[in-house]
N, C-alpha and C. Protein backbone atom coordinates (compact mmCIF):
# COMPACT_ATOMS: atom_id res chain seq x y z
N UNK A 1 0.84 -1.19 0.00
CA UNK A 1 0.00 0.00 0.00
C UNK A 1 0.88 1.25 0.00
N UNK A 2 0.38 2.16 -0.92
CA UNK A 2 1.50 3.15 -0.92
C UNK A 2 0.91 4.53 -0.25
N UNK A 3 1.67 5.01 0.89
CA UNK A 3 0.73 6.11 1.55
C UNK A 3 1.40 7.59 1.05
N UNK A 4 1.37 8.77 0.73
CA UNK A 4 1.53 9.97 1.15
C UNK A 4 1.17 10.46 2.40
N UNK A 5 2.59 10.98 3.00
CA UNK A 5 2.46 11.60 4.37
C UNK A 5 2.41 13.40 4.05
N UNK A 6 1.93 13.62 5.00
CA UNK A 6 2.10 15.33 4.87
C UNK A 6 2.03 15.49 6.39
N UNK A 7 3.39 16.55 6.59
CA UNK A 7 3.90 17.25 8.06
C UNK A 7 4.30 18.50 7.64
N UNK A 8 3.55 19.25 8.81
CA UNK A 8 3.96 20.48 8.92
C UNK A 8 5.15 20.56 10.15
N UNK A 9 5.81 21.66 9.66
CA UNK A 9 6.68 21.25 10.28
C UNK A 9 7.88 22.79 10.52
N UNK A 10 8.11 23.43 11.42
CA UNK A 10 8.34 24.89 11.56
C UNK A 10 9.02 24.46 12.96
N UNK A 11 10.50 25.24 12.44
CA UNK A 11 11.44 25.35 13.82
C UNK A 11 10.85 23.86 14.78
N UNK A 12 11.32 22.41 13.81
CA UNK A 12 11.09 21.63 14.70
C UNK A 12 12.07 20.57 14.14
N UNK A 13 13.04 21.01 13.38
CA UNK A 13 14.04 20.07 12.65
C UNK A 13 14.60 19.53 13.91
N UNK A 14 14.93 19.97 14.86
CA UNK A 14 15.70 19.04 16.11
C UNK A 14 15.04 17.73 16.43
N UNK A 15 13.67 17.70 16.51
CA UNK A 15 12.64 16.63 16.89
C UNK A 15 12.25 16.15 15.89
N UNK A 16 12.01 16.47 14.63
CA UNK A 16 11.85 15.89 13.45
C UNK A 16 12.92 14.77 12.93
N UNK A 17 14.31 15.49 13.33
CA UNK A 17 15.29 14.50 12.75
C UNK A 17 15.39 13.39 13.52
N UNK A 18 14.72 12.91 15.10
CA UNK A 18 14.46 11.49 15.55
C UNK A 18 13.61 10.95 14.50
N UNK A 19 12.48 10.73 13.77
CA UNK A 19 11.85 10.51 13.42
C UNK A 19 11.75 10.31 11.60
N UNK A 20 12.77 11.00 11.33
CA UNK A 20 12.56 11.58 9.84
C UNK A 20 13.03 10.06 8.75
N UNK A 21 13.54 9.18 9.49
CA UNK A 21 14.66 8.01 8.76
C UNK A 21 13.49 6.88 8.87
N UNK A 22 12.91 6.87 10.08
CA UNK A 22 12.10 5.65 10.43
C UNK A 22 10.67 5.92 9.99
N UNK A 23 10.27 7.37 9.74
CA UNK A 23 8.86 7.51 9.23
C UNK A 23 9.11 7.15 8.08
N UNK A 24 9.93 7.45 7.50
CA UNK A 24 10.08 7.92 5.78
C UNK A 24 9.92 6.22 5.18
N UNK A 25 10.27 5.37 5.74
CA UNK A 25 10.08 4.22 5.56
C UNK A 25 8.97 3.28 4.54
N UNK A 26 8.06 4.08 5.62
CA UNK A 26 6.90 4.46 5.30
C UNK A 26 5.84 4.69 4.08
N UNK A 27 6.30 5.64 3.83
CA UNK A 27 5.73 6.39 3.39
C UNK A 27 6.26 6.19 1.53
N UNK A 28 5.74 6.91 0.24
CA UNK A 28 5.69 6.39 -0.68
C UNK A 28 6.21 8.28 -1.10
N UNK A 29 5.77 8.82 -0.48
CA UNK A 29 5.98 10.20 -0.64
C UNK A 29 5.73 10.82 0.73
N UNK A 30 6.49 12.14 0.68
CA UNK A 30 6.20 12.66 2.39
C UNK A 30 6.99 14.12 1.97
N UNK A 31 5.47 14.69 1.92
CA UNK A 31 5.46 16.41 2.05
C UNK A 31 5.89 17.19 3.62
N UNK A 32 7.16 17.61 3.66
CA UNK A 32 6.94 18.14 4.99
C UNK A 32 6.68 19.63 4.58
N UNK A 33 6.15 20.37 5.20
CA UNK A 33 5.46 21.84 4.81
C UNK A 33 6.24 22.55 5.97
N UNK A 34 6.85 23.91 5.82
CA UNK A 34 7.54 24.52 6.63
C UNK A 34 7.62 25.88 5.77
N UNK A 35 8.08 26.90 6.48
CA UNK A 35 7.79 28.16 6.32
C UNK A 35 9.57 28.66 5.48
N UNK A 36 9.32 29.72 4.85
CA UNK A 36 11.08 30.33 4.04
C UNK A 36 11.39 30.35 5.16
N UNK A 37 11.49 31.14 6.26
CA UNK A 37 12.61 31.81 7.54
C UNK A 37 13.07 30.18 8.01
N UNK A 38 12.60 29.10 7.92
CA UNK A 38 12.79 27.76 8.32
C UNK A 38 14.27 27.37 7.90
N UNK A 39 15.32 27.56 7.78
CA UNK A 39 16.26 27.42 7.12
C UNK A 39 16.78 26.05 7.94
N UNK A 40 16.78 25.66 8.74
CA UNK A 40 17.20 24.38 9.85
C UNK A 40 16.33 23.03 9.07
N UNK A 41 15.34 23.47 8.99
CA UNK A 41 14.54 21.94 8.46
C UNK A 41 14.85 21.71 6.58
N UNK A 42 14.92 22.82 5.99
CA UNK A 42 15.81 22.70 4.84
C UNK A 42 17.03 21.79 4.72
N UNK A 43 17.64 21.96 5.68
CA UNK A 43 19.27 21.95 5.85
C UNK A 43 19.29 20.32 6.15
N UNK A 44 18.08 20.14 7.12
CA UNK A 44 18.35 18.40 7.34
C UNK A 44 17.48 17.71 6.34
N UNK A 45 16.33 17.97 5.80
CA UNK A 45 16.02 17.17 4.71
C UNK A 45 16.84 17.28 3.40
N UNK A 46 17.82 18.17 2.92
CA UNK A 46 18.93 18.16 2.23
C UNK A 46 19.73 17.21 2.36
N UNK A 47 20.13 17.03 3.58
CA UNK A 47 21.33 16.19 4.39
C UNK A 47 20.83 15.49 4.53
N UNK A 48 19.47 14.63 4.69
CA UNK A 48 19.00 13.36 4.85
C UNK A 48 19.08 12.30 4.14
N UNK A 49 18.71 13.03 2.57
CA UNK A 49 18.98 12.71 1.44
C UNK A 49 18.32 11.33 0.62
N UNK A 50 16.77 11.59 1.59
CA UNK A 50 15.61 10.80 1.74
C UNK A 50 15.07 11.35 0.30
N UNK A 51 15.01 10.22 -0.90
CA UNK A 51 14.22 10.66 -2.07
C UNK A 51 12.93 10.93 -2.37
N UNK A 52 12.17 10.68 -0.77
CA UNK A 52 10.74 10.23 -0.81
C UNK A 52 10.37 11.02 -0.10
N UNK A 53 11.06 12.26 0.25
CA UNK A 53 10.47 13.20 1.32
C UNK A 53 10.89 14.69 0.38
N UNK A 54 10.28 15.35 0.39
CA UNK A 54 9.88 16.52 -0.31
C UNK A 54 9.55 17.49 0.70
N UNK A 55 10.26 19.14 0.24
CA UNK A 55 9.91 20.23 0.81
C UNK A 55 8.44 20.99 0.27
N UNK A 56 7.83 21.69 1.15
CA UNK A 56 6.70 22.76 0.72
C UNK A 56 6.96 23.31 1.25
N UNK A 57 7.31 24.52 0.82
CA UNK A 57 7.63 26.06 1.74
C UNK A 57 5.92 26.87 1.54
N UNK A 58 5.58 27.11 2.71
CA UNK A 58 4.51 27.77 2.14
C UNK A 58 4.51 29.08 3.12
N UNK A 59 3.29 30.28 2.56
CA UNK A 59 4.03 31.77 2.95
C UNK A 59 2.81 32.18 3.97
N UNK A 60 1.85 31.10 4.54
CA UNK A 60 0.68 32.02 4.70
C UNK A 60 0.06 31.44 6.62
N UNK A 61 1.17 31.48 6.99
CA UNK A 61 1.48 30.83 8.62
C UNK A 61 0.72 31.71 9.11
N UNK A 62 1.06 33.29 9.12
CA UNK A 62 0.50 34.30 9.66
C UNK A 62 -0.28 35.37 8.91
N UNK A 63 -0.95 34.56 8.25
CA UNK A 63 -1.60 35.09 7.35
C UNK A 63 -3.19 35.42 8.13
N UNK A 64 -3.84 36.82 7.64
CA UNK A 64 -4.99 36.89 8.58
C UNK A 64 -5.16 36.78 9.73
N UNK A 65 -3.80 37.45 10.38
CA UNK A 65 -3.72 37.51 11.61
C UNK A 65 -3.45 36.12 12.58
N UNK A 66 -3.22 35.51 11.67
CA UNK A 66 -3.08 34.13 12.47
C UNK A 66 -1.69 34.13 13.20
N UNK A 67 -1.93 33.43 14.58
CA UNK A 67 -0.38 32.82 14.87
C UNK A 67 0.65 31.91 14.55
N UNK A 68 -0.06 31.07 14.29
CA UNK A 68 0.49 29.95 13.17
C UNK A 68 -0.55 29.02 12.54
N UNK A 69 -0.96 29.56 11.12
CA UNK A 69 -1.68 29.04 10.67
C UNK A 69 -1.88 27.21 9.88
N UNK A 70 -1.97 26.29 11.08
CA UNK A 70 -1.48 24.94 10.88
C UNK A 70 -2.29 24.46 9.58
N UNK A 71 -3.72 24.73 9.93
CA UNK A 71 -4.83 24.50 9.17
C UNK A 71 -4.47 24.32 7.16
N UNK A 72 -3.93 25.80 7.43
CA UNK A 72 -3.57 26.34 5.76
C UNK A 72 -2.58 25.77 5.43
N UNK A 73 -1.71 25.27 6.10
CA UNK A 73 -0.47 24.47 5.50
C UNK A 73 -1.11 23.36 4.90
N UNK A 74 -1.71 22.63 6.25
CA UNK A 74 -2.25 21.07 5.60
C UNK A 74 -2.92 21.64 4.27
N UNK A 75 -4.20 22.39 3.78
CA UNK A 75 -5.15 22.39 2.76
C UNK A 75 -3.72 22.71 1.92
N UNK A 76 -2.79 23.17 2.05
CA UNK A 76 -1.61 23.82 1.43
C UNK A 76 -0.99 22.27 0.21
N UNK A 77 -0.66 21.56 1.43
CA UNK A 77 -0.22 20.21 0.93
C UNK A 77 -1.18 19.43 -0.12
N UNK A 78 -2.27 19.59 0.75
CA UNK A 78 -3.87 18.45 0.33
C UNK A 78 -4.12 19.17 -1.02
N UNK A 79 -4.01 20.50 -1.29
CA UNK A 79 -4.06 21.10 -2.94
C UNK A 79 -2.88 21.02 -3.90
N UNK A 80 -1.45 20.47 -2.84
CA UNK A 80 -0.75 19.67 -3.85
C UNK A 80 -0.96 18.26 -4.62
N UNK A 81 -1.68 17.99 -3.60
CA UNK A 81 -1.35 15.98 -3.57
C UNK A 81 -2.76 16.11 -4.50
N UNK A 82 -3.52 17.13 -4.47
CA UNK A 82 -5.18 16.72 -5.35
C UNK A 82 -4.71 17.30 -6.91
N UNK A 83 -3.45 17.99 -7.17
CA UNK A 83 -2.61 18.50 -8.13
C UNK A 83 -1.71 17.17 -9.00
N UNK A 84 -1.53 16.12 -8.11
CA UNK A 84 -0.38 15.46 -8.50
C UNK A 84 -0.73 14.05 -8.62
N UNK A 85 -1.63 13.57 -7.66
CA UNK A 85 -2.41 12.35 -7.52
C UNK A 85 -3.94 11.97 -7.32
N UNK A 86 -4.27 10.69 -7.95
CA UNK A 86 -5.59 10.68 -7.61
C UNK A 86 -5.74 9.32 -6.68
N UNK A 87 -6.73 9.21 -6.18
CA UNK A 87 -7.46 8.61 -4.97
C UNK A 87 -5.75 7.72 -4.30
N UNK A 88 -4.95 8.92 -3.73
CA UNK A 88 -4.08 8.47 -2.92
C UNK A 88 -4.99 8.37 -1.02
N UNK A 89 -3.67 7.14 -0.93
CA UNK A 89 -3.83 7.19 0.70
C UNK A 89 -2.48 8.47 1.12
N UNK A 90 -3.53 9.47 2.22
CA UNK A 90 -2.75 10.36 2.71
C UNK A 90 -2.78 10.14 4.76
N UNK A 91 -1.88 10.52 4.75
CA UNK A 91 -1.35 10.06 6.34
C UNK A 91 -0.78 11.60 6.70
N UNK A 92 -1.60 12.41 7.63
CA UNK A 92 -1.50 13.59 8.04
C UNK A 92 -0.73 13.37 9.17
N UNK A 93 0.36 13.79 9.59
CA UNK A 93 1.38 13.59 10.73
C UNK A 93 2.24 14.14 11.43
N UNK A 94 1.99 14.73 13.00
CA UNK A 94 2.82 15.65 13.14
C UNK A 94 4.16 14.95 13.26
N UNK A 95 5.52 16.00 13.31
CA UNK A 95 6.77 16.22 13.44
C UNK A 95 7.11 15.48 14.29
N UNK A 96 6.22 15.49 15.26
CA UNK A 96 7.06 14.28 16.95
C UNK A 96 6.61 13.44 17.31
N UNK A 97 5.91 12.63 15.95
CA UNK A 97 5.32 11.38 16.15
C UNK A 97 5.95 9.80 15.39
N UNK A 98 6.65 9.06 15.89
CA UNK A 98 7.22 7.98 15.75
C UNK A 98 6.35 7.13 15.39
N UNK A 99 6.37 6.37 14.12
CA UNK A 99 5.70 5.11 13.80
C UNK A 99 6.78 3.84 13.85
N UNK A 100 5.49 3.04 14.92
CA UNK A 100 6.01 1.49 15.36
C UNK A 100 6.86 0.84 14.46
N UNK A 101 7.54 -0.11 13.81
CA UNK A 101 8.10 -0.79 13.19
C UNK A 101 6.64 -1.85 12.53
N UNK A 102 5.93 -1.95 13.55
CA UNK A 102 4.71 -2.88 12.95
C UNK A 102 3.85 -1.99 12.36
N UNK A 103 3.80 -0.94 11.81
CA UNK A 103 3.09 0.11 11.08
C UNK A 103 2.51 -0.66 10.07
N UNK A 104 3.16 -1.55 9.34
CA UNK A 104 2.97 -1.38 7.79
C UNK A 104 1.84 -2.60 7.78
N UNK A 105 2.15 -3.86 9.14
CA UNK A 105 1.41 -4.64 9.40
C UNK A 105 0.11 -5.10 10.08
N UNK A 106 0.28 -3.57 10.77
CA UNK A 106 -1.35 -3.41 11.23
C UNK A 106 -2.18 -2.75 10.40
N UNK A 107 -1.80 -1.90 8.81
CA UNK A 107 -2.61 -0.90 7.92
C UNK A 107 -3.95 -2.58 7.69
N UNK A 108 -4.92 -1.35 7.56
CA UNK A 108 -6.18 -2.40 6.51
C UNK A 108 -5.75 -2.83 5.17
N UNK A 109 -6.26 -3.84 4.69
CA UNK A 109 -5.81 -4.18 3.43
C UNK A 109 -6.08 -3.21 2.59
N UNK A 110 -6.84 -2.32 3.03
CA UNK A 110 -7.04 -0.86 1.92
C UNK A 110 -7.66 0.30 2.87
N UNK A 111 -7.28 1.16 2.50
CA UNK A 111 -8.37 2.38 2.92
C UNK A 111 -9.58 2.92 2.37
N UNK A 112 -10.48 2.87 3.06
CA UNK A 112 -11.36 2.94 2.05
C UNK A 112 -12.25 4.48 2.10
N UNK A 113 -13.01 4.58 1.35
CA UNK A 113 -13.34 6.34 1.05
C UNK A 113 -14.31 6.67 2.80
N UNK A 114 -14.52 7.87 3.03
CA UNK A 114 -15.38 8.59 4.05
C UNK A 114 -14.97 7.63 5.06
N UNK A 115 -13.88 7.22 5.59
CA UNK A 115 -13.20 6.22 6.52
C UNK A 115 -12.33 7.62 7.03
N UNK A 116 -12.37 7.95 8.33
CA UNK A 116 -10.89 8.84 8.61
C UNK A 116 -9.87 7.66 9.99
N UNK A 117 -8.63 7.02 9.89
CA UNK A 117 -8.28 6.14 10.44
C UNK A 117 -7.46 6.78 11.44
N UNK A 118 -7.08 6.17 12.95
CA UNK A 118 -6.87 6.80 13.96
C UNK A 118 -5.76 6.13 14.52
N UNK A 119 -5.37 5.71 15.84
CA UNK A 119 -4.44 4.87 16.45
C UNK A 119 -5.37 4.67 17.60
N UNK A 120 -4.67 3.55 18.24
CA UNK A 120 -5.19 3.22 19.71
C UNK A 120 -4.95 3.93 20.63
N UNK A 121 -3.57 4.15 20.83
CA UNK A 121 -2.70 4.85 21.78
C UNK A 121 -1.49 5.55 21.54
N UNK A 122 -1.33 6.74 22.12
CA UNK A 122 -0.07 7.74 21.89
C UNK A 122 0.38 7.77 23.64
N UNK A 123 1.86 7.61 23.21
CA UNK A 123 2.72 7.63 24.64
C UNK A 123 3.48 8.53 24.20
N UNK A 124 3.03 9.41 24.81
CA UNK A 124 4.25 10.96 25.62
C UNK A 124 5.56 10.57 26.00
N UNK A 125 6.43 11.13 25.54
CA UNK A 125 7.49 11.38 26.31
C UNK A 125 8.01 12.87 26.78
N UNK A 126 8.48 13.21 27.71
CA UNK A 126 8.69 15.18 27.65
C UNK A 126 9.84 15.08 27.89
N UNK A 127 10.89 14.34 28.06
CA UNK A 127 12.00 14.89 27.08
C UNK A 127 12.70 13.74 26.29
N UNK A 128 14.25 14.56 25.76
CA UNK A 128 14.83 13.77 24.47
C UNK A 128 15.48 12.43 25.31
N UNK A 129 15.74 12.34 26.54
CA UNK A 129 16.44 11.50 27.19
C UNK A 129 15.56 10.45 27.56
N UNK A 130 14.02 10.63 28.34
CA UNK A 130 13.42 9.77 28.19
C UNK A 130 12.88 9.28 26.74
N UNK A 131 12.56 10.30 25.79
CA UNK A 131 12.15 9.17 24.51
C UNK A 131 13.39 8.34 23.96
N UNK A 132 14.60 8.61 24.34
CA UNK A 132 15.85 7.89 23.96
C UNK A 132 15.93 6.20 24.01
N UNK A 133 15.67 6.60 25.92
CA UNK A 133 15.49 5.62 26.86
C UNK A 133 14.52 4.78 26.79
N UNK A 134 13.62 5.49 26.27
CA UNK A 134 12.32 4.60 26.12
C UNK A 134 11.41 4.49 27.39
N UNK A 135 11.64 5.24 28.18
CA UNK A 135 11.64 5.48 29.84
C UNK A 135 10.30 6.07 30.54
N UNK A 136 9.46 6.12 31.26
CA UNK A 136 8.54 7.46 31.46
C UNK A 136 7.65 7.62 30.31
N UNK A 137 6.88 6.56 29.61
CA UNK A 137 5.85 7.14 28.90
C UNK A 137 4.43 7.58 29.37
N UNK A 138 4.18 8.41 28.99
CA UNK A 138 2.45 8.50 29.70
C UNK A 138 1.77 8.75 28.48
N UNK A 139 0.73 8.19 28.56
CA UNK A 139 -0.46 7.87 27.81
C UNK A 139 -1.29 9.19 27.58
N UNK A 140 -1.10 9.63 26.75
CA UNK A 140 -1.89 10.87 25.89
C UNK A 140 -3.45 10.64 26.00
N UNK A 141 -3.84 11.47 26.73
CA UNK A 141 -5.80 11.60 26.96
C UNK A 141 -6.54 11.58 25.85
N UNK A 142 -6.12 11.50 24.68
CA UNK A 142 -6.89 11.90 23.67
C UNK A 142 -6.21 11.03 22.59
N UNK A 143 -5.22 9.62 22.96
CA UNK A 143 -4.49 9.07 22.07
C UNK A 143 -5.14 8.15 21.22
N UNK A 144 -6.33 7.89 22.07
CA UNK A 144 -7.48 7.04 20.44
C UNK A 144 -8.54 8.17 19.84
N UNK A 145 -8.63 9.12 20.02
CA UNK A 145 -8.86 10.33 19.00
C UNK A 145 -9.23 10.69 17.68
N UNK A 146 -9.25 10.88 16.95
CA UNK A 146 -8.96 11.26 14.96
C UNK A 146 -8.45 12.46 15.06
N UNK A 147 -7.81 13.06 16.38
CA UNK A 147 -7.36 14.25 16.13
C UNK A 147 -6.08 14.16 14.91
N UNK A 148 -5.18 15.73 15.45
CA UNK A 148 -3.91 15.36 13.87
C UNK A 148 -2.62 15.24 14.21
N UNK A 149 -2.58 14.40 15.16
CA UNK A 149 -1.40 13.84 15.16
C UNK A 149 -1.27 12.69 14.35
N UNK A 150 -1.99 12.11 13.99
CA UNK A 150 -2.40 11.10 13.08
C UNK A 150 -3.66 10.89 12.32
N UNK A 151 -3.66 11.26 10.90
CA UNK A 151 -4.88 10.97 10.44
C UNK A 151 -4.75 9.87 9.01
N UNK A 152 -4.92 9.32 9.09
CA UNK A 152 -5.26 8.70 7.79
C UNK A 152 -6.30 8.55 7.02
N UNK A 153 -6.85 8.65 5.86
CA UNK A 153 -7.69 8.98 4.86
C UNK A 153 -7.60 8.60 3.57
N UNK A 154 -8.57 8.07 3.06
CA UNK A 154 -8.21 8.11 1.12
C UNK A 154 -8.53 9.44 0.72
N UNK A 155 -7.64 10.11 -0.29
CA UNK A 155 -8.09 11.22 -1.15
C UNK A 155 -9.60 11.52 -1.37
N UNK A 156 -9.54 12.76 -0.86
CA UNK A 156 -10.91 12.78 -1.37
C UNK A 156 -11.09 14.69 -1.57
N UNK A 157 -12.64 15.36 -1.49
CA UNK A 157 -12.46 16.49 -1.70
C UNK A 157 -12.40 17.62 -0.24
N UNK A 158 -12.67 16.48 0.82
CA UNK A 158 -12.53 17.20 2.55
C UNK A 158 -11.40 17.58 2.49
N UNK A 159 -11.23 19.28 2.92
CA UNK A 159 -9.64 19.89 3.63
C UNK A 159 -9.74 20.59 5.05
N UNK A 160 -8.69 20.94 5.44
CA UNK A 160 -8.38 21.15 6.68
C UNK A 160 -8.67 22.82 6.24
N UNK A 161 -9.29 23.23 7.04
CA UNK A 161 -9.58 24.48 7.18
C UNK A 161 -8.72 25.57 7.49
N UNK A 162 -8.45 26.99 7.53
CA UNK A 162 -7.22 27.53 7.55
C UNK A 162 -7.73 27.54 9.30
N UNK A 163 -7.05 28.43 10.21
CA UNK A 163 -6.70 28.11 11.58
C UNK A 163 -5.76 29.19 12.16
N UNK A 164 -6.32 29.78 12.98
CA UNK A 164 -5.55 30.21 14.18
C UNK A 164 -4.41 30.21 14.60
N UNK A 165 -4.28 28.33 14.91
CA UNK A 165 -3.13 27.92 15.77
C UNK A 165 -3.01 26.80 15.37
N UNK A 166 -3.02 25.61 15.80
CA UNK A 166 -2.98 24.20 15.52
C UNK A 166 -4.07 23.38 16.21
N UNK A 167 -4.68 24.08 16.99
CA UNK A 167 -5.66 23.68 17.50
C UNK A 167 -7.10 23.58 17.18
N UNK A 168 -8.36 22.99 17.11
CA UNK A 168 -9.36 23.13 16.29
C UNK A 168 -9.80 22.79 14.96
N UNK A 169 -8.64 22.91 13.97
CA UNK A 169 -8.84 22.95 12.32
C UNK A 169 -8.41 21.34 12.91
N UNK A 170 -8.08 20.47 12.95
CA UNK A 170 -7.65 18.71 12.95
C UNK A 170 -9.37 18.25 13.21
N UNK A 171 -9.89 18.85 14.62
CA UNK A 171 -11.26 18.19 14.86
C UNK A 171 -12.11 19.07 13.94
N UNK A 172 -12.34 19.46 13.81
CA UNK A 172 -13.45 19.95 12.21
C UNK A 172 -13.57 18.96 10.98
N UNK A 173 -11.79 18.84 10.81
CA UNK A 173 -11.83 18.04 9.80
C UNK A 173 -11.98 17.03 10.22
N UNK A 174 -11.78 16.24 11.10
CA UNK A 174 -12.49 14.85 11.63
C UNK A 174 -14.01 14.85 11.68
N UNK A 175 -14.33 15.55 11.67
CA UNK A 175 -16.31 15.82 11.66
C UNK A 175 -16.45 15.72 10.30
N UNK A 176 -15.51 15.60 9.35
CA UNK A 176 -16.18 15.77 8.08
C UNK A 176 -16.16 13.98 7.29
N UNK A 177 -15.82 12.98 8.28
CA UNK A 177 -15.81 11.95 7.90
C UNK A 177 -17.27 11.15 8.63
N UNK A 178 -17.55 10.45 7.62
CA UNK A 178 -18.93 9.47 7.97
C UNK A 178 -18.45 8.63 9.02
N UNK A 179 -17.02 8.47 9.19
CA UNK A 179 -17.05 6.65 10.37
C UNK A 179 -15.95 6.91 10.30
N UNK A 180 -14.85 6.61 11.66
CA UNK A 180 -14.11 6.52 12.30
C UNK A 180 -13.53 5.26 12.80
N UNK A 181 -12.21 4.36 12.33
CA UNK A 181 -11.65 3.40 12.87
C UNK A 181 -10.37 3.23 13.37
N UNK A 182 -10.59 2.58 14.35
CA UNK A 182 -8.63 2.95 15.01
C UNK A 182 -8.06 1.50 14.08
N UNK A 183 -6.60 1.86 14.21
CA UNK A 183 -5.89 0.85 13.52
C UNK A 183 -4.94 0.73 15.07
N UNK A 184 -4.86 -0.77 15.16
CA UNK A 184 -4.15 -1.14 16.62
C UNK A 184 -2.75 -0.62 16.75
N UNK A 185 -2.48 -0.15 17.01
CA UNK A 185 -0.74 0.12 17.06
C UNK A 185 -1.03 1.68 18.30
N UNK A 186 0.00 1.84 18.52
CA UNK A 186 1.02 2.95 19.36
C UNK A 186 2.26 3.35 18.82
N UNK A 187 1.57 4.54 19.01
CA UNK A 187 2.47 5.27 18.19
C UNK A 187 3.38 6.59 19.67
N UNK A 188 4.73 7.19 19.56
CA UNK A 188 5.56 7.37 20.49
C UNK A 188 5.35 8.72 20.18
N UNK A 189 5.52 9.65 21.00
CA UNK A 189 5.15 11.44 20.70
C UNK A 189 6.30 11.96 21.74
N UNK A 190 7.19 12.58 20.99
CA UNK A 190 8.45 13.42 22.07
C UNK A 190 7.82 14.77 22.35
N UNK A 191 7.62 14.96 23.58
CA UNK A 191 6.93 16.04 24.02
C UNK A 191 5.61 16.38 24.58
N UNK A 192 5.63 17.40 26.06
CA UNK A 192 4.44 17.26 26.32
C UNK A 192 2.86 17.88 25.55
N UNK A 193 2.14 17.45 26.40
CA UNK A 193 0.56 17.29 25.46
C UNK A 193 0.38 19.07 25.11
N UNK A 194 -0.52 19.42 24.31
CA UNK A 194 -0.38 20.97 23.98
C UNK A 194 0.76 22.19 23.99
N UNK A 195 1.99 21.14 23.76
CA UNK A 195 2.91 22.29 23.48
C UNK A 195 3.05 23.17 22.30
N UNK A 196 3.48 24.09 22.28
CA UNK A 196 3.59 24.55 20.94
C UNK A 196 1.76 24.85 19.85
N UNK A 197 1.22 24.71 20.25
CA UNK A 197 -0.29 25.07 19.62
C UNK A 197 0.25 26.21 18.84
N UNK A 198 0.45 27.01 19.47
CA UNK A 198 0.65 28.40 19.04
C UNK A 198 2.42 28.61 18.19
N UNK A 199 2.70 27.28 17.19
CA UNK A 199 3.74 27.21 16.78
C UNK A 199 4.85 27.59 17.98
N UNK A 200 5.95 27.19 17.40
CA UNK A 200 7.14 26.18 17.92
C UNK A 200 8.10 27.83 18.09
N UNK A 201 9.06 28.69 18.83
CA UNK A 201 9.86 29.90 18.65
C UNK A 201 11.00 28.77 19.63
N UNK A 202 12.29 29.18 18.85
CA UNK A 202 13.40 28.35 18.98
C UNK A 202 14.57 29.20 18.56
């Protein structure tokens, strides 16, 4: 099954680069979306030298007064991928989220349309030493969810709405799916719960 990932992703190349070798795996294509002044997350997907991961610089973060407009990035990506492909599987994913090694073996044999797919469980880590360690996980309140730390979906014409912050535009667009299924796995998140909403300053 071949998925497209899309991550936004702003002043978070430090935490991204745990993740960037073992997601990419993954994935069949993988849009990370990040802003021009971003020059750090440039620099490591250059140096990664991952053929399957692709930049989107996009200009409109603070656009309309927004603080960081998460929302508009994703529709940003989702009007690439509806540009470039048809009825792809897309996998919406933030920056500090680790997929299991059994990823590929828990997917459904297909995704199927007005389906938005979820996880069971997300384990926190809050810092780089315990997610190292593997040490101190705690279980995210909201880790069987459809929020956007993980979304999976077949192509279709639903987008993520532009946004504020990062908060809000993920559950909207989860309201816009008929049925909701978790796929069994746990997935690992470096960092605590609502950090950064209001984009990442580093």
């Amino acid at each position: 099954m071949e998925i497209i990932g899309v991550t936004v992703s702003v002043n978070y190349s430090d935490i991204l680069a745990f993740m960037l070798r073992q997601n990419a795996k993954f994935l069949h294509k993988w849009y990370i979306v990040s802003s021009p002044e971003d020059i750090k997350t440039a620099e490591l997907l250059r140096a990664s030298n991952l053929e399957n991961v692709e930049l989107l610089i996009y200009h409109g973060f603070h656009e309309n007064g927004a603080v960081f407009n998460k929302g508009g990035a994703v529709q940003f990506a989702q009007n690439h991928i509806e540009n470039n492909y048809t009825g792809a599987n897309i996998l919406l994913l933030d920056s500090d989220i680790y997929l299991p090694d059994t990823f590929t073996d828990k997917l459904p044999a297909c995704i199927e349309d007005n389906i938005l797919y979820g996880v069971r469980e997300r384990l926190d880590y809050w810092t780089v030493e315990d997610y190292v360690k593997n040490q101190n996980p705690r279980p995210y309140r909201h880790g069987d969810a459809f929020v956007g730390f993980f979304q999976l979906y077949k192509q279709n014409t639903y987008k993520y709405p532009s946004s504020y912050s990062c908060s809000d535009c993920d559950n909207l667009f989860s309201r816009m799916f008929g049925n909701h299924i978790h796929i069994e796995i746990s997935v690992k998140h470096l960092g605590k719960e609502g950090d950064n909403w209001y984009g990442r300053r580093i």
